[in-house]
Protein backbone atom coordinates (compact mmCIF):
# COMPACT_ATOMS: atom_id res chain seq x y z
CA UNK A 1 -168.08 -37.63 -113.97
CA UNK A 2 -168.63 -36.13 -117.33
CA UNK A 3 -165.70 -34.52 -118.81
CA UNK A 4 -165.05 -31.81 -121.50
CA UNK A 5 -162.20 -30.39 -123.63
CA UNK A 6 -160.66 -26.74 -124.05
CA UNK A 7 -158.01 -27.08 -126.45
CA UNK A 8 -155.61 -24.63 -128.36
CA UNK A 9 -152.16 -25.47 -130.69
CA UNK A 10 -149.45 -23.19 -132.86
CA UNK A 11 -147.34 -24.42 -135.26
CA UNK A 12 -144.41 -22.31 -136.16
CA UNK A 13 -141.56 -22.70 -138.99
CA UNK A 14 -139.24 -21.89 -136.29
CA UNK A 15 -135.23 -19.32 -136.86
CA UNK A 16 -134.09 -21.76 -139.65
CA UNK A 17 -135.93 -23.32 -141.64
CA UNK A 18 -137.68 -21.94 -144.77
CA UNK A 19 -140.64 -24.37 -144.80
CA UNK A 20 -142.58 -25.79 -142.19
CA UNK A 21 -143.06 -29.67 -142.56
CA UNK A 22 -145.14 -29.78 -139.33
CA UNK A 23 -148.85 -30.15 -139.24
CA UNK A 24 -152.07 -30.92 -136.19
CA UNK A 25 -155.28 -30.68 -136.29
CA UNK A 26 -158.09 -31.89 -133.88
CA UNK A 27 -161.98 -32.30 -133.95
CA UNK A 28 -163.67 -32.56 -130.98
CA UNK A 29 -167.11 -34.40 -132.17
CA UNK A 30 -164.44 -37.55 -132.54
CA UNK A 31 -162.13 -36.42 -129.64
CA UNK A 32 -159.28 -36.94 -132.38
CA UNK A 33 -155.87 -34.86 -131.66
CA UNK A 34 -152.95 -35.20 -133.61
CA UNK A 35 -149.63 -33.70 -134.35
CA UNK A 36 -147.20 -34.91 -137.34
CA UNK A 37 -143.93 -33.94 -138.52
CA UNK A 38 -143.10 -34.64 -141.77
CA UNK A 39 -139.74 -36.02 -143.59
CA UNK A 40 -138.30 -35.80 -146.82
CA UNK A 41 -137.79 -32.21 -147.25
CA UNK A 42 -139.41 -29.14 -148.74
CA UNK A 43 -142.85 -30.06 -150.13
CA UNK A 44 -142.40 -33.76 -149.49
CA UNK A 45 -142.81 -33.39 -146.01
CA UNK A 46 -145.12 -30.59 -145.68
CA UNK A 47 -147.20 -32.90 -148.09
CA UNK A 48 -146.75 -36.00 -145.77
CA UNK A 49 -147.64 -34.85 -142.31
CA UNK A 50 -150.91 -32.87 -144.50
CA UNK A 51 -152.03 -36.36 -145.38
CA UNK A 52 -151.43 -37.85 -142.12
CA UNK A 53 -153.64 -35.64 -140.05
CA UNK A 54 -156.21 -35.04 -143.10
CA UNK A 55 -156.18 -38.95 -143.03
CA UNK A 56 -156.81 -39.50 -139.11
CA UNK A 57 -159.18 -37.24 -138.78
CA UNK A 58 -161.14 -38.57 -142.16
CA UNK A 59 -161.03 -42.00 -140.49
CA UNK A 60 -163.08 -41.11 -137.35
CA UNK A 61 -165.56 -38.68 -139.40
CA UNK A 62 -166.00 -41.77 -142.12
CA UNK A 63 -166.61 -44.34 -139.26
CA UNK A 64 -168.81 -42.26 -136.61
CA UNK A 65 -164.83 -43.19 -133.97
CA UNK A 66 -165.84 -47.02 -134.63
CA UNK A 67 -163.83 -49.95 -135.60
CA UNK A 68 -165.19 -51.54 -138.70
CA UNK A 69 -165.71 -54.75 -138.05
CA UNK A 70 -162.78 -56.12 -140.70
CA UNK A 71 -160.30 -53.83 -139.19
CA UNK A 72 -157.27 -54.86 -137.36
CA UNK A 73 -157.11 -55.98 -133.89
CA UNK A 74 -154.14 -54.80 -131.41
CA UNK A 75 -154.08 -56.97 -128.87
CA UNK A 76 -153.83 -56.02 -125.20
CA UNK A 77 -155.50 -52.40 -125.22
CA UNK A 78 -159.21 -51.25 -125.84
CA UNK A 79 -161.27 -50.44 -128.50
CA UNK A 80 -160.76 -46.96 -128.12
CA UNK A 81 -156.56 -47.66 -129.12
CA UNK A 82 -157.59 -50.67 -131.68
CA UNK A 83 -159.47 -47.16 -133.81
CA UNK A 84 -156.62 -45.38 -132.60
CA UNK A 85 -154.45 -48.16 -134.40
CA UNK A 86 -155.69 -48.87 -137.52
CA UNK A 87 -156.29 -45.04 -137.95
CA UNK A 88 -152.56 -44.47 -138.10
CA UNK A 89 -152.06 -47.45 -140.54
CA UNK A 90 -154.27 -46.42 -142.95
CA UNK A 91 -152.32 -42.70 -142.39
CA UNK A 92 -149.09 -45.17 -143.57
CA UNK A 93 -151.04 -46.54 -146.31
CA UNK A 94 -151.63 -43.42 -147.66
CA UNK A 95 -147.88 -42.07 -147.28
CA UNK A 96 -146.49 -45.22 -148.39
CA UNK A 97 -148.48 -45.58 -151.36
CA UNK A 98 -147.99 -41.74 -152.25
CA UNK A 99 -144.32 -41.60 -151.56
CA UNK A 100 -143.85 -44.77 -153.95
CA UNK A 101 -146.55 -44.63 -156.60
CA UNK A 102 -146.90 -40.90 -156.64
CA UNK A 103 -144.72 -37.60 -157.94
CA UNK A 104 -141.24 -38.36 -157.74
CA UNK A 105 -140.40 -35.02 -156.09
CA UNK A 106 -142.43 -37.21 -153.12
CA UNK A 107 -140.35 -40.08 -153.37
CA UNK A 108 -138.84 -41.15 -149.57
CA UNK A 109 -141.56 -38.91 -147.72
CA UNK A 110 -142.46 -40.04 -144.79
CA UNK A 111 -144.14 -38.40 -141.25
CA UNK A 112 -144.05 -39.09 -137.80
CA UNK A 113 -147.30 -38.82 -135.89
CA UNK A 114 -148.45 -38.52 -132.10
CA UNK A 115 -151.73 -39.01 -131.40
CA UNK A 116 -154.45 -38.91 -128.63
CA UNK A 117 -158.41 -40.47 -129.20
CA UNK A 118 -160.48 -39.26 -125.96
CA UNK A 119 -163.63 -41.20 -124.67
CA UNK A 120 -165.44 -40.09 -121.58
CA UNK A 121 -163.17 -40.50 -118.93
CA UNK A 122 -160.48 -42.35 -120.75
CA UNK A 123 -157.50 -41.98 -123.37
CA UNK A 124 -155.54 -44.12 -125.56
CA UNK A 125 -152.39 -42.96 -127.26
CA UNK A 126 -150.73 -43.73 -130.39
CA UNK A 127 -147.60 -42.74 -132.15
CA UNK A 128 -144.91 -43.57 -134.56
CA UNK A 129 -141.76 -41.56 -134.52
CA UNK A 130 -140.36 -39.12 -132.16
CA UNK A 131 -143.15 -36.68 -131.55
CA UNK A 132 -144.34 -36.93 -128.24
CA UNK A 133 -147.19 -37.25 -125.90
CA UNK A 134 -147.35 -36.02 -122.48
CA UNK A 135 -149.03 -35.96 -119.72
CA UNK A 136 -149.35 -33.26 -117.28
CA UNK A 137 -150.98 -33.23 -114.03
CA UNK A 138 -151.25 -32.60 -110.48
CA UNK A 139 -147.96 -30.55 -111.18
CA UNK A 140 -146.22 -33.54 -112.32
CA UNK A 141 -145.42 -33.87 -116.30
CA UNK A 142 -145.00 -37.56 -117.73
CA UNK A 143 -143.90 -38.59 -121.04
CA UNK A 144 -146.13 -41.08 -121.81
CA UNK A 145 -144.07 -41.52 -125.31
CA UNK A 146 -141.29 -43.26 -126.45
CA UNK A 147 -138.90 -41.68 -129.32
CA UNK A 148 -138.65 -44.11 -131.78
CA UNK A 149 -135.34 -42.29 -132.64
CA UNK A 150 -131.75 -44.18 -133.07
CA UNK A 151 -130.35 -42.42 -129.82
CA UNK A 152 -133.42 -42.76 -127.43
CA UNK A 153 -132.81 -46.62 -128.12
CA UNK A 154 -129.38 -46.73 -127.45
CA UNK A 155 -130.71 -44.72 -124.20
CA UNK A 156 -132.77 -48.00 -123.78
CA UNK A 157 -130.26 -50.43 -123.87
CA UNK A 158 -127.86 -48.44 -121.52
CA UNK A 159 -125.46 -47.38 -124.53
CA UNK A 160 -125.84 -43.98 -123.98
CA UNK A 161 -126.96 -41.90 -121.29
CA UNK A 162 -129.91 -38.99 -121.60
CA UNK A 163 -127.27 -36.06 -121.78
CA UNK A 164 -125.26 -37.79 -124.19
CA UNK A 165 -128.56 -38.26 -126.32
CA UNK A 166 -129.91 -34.87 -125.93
CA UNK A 167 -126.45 -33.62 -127.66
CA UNK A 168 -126.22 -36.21 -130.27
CA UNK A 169 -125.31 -35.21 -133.36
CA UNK A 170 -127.67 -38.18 -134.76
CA UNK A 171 -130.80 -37.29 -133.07
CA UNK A 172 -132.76 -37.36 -136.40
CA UNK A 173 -132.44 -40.68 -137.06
CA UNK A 174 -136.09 -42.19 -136.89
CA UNK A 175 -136.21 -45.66 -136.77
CA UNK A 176 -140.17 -45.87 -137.52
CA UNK A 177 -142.09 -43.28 -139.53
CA UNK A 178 -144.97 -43.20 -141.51
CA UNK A 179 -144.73 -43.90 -145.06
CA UNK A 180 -141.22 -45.76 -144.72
CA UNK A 181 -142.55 -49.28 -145.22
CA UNK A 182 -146.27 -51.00 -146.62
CA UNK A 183 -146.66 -51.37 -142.90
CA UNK A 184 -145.92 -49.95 -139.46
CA UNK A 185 -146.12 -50.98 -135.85
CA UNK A 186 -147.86 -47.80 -133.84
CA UNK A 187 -147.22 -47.67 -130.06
CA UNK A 188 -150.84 -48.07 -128.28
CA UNK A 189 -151.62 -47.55 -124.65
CA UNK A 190 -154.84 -46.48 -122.38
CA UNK A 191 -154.88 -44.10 -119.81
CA UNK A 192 -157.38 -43.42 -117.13
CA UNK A 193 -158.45 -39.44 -117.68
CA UNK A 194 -158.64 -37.47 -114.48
CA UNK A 195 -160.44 -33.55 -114.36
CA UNK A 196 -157.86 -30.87 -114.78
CA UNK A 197 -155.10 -33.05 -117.13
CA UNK A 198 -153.35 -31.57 -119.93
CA UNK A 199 -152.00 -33.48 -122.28
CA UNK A 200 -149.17 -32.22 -124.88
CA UNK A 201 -148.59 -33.18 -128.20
CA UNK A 202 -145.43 -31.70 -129.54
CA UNK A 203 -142.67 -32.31 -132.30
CA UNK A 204 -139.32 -32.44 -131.61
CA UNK A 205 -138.82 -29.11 -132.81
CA UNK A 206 -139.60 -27.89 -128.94
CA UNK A 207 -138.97 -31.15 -127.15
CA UNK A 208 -135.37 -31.43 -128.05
CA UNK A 209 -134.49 -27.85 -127.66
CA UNK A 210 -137.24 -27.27 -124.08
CA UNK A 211 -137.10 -29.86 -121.14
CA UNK A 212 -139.81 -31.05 -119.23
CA UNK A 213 -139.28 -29.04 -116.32
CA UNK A 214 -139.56 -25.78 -118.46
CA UNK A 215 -142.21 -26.98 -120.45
CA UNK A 216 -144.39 -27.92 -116.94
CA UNK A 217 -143.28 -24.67 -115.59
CA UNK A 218 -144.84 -22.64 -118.71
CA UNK A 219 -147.97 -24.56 -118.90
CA UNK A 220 -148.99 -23.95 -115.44
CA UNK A 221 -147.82 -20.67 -114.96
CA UNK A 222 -150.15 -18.80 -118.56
CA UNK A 223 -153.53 -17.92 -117.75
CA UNK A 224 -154.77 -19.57 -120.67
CA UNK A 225 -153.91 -22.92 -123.09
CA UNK A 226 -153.28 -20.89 -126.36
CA UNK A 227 -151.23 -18.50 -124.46
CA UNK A 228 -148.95 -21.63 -123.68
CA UNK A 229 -148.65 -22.49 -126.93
CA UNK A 230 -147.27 -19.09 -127.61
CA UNK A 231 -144.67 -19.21 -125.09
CA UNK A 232 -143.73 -23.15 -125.53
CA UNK A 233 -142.78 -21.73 -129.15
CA UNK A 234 -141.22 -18.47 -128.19
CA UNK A 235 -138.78 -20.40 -125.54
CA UNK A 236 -137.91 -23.50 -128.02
CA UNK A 237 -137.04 -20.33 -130.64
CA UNK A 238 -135.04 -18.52 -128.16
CA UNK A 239 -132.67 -21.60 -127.67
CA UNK A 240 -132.10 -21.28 -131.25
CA UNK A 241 -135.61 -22.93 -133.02
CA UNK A 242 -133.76 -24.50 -135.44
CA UNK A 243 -136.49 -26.79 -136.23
CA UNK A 244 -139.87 -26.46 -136.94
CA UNK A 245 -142.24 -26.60 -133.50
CA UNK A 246 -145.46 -27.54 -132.81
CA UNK A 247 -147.21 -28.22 -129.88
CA UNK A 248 -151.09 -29.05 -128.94
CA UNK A 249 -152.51 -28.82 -125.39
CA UNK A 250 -155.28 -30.25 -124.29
CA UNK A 251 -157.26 -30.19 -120.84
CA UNK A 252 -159.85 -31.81 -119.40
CA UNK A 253 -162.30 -29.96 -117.42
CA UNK A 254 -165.46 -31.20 -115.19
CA UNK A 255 -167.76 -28.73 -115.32
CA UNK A 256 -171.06 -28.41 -113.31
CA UNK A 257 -173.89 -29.69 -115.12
CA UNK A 258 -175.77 -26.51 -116.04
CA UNK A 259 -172.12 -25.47 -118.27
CA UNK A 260 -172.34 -29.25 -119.54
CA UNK A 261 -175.93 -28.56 -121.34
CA UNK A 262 -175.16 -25.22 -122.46
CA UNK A 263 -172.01 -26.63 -124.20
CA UNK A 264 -174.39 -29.29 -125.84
CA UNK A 265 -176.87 -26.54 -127.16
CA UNK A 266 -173.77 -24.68 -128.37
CA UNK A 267 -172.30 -27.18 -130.10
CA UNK A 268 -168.62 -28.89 -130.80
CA UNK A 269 -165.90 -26.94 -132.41
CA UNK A 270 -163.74 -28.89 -135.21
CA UNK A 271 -160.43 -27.24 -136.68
CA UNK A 272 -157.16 -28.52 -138.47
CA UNK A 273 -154.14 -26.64 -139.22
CA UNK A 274 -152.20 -26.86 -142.13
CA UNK A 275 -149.34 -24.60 -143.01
């Protein structure tokens, strides 16, 4: 089975804000997708979640999606999520040493980052923060994610219930991010790929304000991925988009083998977006 990739993602600054700190980008030579929302307000973190993706997607084009051999080693997933890893750290290392050694209007910037590395017929995920990953298929949605976010660990530890978390007043409280310290632990995990998944990567500008039910509802139901992404951002405005919101779909798609060459002659598409 030999599998390939239509993909399409919108970023919008949302009803409130003036700025949008968000940023993704993708390129598909790599099979590199990632979505960051950046912290520390007005240019800060518009300037933050710019380097992170400029910096993931740099690391895959500088090593051909390799692991040099001097890089860390995560221990307990593949390959695939060790490039994933030390991708994202050197995306902290970057942060970190702007938001420290750099302008002090940059000072305390910091980004949270979801990301997805595909490989033939398997995925590995990494994140830091509370933008998600999901995972959508056979009309089932899965968030293969966890928030690190202050409430979403009290959820953990059975001091507060979802409900009570999804109205928190302190839902922006990040407890990992990139940039806040020399170092960071990313989340890694591998996933089996199966034709027909979509995978979402979203900030919590449409995660906190659209559940998962609406979100699987609107990805299943538009004719087309970008046309998703239009009305995952129209619905997390109409419930007030007081955030910036960006999402990033993904599917996987086994096509018969004549489609498969004619892709190959045509070529791979790479695009970022920064705004």
């Amino acid at each position: 089975m030999s599998l390939t990739i239509e993909v399409a993602g919108k970023s919008d600054v949302g009803s409130v804000r003036k700025n949008n700190e968000d940023n993704f980008g993708y390129d598909t030579r790599y099979g590199i997708f990632v979505v960051c929302d950046g912290m520390g307000g007005q240019a800060a973190g518009e300037v933050a979640s710019k380097m992170s993706v400029d910096v993931m997607l740099e690391y895959f084009r500088q090593n051909n999606g390799s692991v040099p051999a001097d890089a860390r080693k995560f221990e307990g997933v593949s390959e695939r999520a060790n490039a994933l890893g030390n991708a994202i750290a050197k995306a902290n290392a970057a942060v970190y040493q702007a938001s420290h050694k750099g302008k002090s209007e940059h000072a305390g910037m910091g980004s949270t980052i979801a990301s997805v590395l595909l490989r033939d017929t398997f995925l590995s995920v990494g994140h830091v923060g509370d933008s998600r990953v999901y995972l959508i298929r056979n009309g089932h949605i899965q968030q293969l994610t966890n928030d690190h976010s202050l409430v979403m660990e009290q959820v953990r530890r059975g001091l507060m219930t979802q409900q009570e978390a999804e109205h928190s007043e302190i839902q922006n409280i990040i407890l990992r991010a990139l940039g806040s310290e020399e170092k960071v632990e990313p989340d890694l995990q591998d996933v089996i790929c199966q034709p027909n998944d979509v995978l979402l990567l979203a900030s919590d500008g449409l995660t906190k304000l659209v559940n998962d039910v609406t979100i699987l509802e609107i990805v299943q139901r538009a004719p087309t991925l970008a046309g998703a992404c239009e009305q995952l951002v129209e619905s997390a405005k109409k419930q007030g988009g007081d955030d910036n919101i960006t999402c990033l779909l993904v599917r996987l798609v086994d096509l018969p083998w004549y489609r498969r060459i004619f892709l190959g002659k045509k070529g791979n598409q790479q695009w970022q977006n920064s705004i």
